[in-house]
Protein backbone atom coordinates (compact mmCIF):
# COMPACT_ATOMS: atom_id res chain seq x y z
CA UNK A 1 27.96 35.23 232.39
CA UNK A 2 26.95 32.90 229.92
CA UNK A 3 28.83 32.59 226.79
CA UNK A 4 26.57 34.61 224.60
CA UNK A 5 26.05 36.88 226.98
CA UNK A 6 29.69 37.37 227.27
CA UNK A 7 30.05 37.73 224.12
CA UNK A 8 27.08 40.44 223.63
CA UNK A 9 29.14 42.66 226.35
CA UNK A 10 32.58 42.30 224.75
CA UNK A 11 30.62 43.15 221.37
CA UNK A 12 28.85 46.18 222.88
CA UNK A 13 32.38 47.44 224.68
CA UNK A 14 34.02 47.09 221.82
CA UNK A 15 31.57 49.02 219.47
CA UNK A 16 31.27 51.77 222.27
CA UNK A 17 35.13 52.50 222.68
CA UNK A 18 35.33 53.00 218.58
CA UNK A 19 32.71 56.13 219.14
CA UNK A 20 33.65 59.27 219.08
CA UNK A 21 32.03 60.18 222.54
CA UNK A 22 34.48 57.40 224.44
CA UNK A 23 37.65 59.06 222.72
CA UNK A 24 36.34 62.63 224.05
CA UNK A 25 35.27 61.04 227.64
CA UNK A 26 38.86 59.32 227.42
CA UNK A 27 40.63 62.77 226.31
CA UNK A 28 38.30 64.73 229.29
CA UNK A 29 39.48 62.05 232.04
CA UNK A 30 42.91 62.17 230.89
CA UNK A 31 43.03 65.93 231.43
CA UNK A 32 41.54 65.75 234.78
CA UNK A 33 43.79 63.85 236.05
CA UNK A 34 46.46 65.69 234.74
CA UNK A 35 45.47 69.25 236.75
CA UNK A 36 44.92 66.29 240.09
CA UNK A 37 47.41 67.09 242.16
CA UNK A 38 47.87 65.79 245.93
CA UNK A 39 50.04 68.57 246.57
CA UNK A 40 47.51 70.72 247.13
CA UNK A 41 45.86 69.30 249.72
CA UNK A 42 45.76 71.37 253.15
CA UNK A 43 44.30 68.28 255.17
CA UNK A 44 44.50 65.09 255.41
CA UNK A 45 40.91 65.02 254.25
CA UNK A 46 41.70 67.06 250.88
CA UNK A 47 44.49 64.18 250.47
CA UNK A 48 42.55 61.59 250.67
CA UNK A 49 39.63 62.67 249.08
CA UNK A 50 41.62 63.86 245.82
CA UNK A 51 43.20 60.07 246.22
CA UNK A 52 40.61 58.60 246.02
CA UNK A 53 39.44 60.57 243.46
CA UNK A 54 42.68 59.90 241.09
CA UNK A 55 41.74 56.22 241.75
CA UNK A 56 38.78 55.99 240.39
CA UNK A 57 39.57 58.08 237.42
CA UNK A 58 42.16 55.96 236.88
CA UNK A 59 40.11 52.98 237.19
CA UNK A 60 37.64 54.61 233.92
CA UNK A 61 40.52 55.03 232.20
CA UNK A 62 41.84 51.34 232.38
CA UNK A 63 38.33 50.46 231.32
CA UNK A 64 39.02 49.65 227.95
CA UNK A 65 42.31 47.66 228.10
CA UNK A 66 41.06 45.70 231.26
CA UNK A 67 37.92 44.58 229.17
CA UNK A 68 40.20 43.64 225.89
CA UNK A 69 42.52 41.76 228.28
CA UNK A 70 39.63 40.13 229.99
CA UNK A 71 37.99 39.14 225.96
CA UNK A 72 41.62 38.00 224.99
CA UNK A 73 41.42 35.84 228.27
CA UNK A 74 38.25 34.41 227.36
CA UNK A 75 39.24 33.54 224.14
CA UNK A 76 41.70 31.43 225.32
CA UNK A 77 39.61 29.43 228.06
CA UNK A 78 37.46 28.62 225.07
């Protein structure tokens, strides 16, 4: 990405997690993952389905600290 264009996205990320709607989505993931449980799998494909479901929620929800850790690392390469 070019610099501005960087910049544009870090801008836009960082505008969109201060809205309301990204603290409910946040608050909605949070409590899905919370009633996950790989316990109640019967098969092995219930396991790893609901794994690889917990991944990828987890992944949203380290969305907005990988992207300020990634604009703090920019910064610095500047």
């Amino acid at each position: 990405m070019a610099n501005a264009d960087q910049q544009q996205y870090f801008d836009d990320a960082r505008e969109m997690f201060l809205t309301r709607g990204w603290q409910d989505f946040i608050e909605d993931i949070e409590g899905i993952v919370e009633t996950l449980t790989l316990d109640a799998a019967d098969t092995a494909d219930d396991f790893f389905f609901c794994k690889g479901k917990l991944e990828a929620l987890r992944v949203i929800l380290s969305y907005e600290d990988t992207v300020k850790q990634s604009e703090t690392l920019n910064d610095i390469d500047d």
